[in-house]
Protein backbone atom coordinates (compact mmCIF):
# COMPACT_ATOMS: atom_id res chain seq x y z
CA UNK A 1 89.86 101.04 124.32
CA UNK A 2 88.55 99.52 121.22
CA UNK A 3 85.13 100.62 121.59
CA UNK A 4 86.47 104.17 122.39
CA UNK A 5 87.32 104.08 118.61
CA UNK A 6 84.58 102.71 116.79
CA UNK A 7 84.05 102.75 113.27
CA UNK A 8 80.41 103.75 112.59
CA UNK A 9 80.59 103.80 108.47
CA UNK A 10 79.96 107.08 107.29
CA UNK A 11 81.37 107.91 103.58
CA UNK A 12 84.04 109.87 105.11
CA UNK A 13 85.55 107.51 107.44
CA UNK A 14 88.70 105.90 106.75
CA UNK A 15 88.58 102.05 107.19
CA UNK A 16 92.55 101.39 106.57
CA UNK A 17 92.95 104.10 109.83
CA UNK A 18 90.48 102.44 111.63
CA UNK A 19 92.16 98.93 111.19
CA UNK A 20 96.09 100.25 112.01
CA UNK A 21 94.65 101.81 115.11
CA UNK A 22 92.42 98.19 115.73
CA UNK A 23 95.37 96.45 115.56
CA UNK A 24 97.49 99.04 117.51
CA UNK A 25 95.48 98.47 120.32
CA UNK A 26 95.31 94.35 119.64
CA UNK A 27 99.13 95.16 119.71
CA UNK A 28 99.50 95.95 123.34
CA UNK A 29 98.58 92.55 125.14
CA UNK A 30 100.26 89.10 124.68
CA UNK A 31 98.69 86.31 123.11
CA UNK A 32 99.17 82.96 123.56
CA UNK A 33 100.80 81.39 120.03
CA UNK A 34 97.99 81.11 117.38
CA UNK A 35 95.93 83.00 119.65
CA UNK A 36 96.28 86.30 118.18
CA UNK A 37 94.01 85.78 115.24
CA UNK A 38 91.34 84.50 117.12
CA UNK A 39 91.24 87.55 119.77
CA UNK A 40 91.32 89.83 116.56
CA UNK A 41 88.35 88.22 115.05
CA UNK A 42 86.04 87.99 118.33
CA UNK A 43 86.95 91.46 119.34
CA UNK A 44 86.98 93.33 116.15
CA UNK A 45 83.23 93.60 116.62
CA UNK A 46 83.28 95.58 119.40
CA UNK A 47 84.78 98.21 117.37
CA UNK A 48 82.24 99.09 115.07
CA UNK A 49 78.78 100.77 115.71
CA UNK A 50 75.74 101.65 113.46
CA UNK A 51 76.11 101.04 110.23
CA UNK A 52 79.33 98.58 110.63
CA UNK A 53 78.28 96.57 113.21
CA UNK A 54 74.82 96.33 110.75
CA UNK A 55 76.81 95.40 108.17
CA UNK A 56 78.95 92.95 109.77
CA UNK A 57 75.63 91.31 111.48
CA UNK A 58 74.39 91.04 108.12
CA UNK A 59 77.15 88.81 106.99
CA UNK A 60 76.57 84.75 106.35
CA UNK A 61 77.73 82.95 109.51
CA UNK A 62 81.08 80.81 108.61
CA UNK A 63 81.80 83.32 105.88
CA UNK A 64 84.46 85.11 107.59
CA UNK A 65 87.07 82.66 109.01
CA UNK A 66 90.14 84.42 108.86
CA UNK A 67 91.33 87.97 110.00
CA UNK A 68 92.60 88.45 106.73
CA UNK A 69 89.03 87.89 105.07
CA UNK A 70 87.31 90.01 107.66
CA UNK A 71 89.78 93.03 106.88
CA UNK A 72 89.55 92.57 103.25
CA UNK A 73 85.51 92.78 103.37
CA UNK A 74 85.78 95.40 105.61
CA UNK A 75 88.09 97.51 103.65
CA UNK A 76 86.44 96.59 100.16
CA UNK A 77 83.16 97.44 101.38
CA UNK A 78 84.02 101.28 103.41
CA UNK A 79 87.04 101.74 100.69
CA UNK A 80 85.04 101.20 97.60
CA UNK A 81 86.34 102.00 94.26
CA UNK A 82 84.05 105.63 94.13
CA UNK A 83 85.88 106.91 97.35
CA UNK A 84 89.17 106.12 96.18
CA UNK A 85 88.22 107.91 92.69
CA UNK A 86 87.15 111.04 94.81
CA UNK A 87 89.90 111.21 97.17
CA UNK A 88 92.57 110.99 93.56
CA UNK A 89 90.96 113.67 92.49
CA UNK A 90 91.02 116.03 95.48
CA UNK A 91 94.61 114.94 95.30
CA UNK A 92 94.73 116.05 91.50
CA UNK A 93 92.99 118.91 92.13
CA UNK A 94 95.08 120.15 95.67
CA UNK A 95 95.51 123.76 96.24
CA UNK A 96 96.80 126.09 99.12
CA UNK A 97 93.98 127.64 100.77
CA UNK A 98 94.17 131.25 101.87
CA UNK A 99 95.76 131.85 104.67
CA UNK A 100 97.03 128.75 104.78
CA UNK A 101 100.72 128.61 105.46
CA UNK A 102 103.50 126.52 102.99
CA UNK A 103 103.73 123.81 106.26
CA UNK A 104 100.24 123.69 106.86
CA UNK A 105 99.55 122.87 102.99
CA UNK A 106 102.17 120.20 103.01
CA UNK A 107 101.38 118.79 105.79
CA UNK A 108 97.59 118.61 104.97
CA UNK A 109 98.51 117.09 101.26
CA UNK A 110 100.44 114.36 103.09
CA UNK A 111 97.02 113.74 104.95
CA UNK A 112 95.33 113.60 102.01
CA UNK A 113 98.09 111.09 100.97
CA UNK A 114 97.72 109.14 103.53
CA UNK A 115 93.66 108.81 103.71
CA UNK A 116 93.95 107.45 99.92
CA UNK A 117 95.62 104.61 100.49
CA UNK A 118 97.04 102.97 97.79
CA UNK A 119 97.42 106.10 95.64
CA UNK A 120 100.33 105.25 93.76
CA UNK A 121 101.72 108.36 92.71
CA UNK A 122 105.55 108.78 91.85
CA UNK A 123 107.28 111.34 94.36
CA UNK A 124 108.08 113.25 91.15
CA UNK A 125 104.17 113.45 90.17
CA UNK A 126 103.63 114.25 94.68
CA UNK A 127 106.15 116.83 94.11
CA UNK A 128 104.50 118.85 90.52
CA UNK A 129 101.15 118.59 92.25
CA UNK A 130 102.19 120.18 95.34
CA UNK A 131 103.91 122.81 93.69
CA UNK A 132 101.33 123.65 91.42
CA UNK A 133 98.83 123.50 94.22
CA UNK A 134 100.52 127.05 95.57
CA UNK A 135 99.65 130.02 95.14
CA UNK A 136 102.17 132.20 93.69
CA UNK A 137 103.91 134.36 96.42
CA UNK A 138 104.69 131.00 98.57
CA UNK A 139 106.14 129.20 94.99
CA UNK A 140 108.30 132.45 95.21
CA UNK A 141 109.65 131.68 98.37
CA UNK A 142 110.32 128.07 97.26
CA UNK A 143 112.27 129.24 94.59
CA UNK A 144 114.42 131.31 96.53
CA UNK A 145 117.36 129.71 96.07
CA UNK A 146 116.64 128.06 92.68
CA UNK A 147 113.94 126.65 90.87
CA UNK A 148 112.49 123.89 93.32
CA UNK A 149 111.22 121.66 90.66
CA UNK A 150 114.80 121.65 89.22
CA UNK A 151 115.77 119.92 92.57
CA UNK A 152 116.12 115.69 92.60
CA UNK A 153 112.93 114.28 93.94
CA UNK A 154 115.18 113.56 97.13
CA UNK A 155 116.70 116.74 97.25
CA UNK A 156 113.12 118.12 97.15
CA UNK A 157 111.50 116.25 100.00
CA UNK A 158 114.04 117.02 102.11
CA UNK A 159 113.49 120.89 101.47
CA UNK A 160 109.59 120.28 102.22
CA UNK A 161 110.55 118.12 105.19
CA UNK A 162 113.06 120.41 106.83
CA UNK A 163 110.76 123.36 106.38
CA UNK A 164 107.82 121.21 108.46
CA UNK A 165 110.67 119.86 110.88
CA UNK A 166 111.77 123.36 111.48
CA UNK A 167 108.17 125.61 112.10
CA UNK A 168 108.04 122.53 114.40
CA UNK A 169 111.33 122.97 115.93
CA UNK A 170 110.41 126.90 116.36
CA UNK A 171 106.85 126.78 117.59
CA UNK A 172 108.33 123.95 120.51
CA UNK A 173 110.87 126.61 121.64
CA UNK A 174 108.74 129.28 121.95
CA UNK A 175 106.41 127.83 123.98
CA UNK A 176 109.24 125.82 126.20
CA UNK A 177 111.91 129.26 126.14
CA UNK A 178 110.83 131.87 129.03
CA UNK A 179 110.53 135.48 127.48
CA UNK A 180 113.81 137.48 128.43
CA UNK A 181 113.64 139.43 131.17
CA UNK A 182 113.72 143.44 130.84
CA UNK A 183 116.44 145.28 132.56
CA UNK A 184 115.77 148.88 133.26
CA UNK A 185 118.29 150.87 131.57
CA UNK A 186 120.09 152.72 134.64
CA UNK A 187 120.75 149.29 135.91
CA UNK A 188 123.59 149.01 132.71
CA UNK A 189 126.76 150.40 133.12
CA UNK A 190 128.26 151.89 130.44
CA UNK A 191 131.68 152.26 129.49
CA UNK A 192 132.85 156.04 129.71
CA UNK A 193 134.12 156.63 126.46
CA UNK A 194 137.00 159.83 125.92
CA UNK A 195 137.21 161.20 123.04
């Protein structure tokens, strides 16, 4: 399973996924006690190919003597301070794309959110860059019944949330929900009406 999901490097990559699902799948078997650690740090090279497994071959023998080290070097050297820049500023800079639906935007901020790790932005300052981010006709329809931004920052999430929860709700039923079935029209009775 680990080497199913290797981390090869690239600049696009994302080293804080790639160690939740390492440890994920370290998760799922039962160690003996203080036995955990070591598994993690003789197995954690099989997840990593090209230029990570380079790079971790390249490291000084005895440096690494802790998991904790070897996710901190790991992290520090695929997260470096440029990528994090970049992905703030695609943050900053987030926009719906055409044809892109309100949910799909949201959801694909909250992506973006998620690949920056460590972002540190307020839910008030998540909120005013979503918002902005729309085009105009969709900040319409999330000022239907008010100004959104006018909304607590609680009040708001929950808005954005129920609106993902329910295209999810809807899309589920219409692929679960047979079609209803026609019923040729002299098979209804009608009532005779007098006038």
């Amino acid at each position: 399973m680990t080497r199913e999901n290797q981390f090869d490097g690239p600049i696009r990559s994302d080293p804080h996924r790639h160690i939740a699902d390492f440890l994920e799948i370290s998760n799922l078997f039962l160690y003996g006690e203080n036995q955990k650690e070591a598994v993690e740090l003789r197995t954690f090279p099989f997840s990593l190919s090209e230029k990570a497994k380079t790079w971790l071959n390249e490291l000084n023998e005895g440096t690494i003597t802790s998991w904790n080290e070897i996710r901190e070097d790991f992290i520090s050297r695929y997260f470096s301070p440029a990528k994090f820049k970049r992905l703030l500023n695609e943050i900053h800079s987030f926009h719906q794309l055409a044809h892109e639906t309100f949910v799909d935007a949201w959801i694909r901020l909250k992506e973006m959110l998620l690949t920056c790790y460590g972002y540190g932005l307020s839910k008030g300052t998540i909120i005013q860059i979503f918002y902005h981010g729309l085009d105009d006709p969709t900040q319409e329809i999330l000022n239907d019944g008010g100004i959104f931004l006018y909304n607590t920052l609680n009040e708001a999430f929950k808005i954005l949330e129920d609106k993902v929860l329910l295209k999810h709700d809807f899309s589920k039923d219409s692929h679960i929900q047979p079609h209803p079935k026609t019923i040729p029209v002299e098979a209804i009775s009608f009532p005779i009406m007098k006038y």
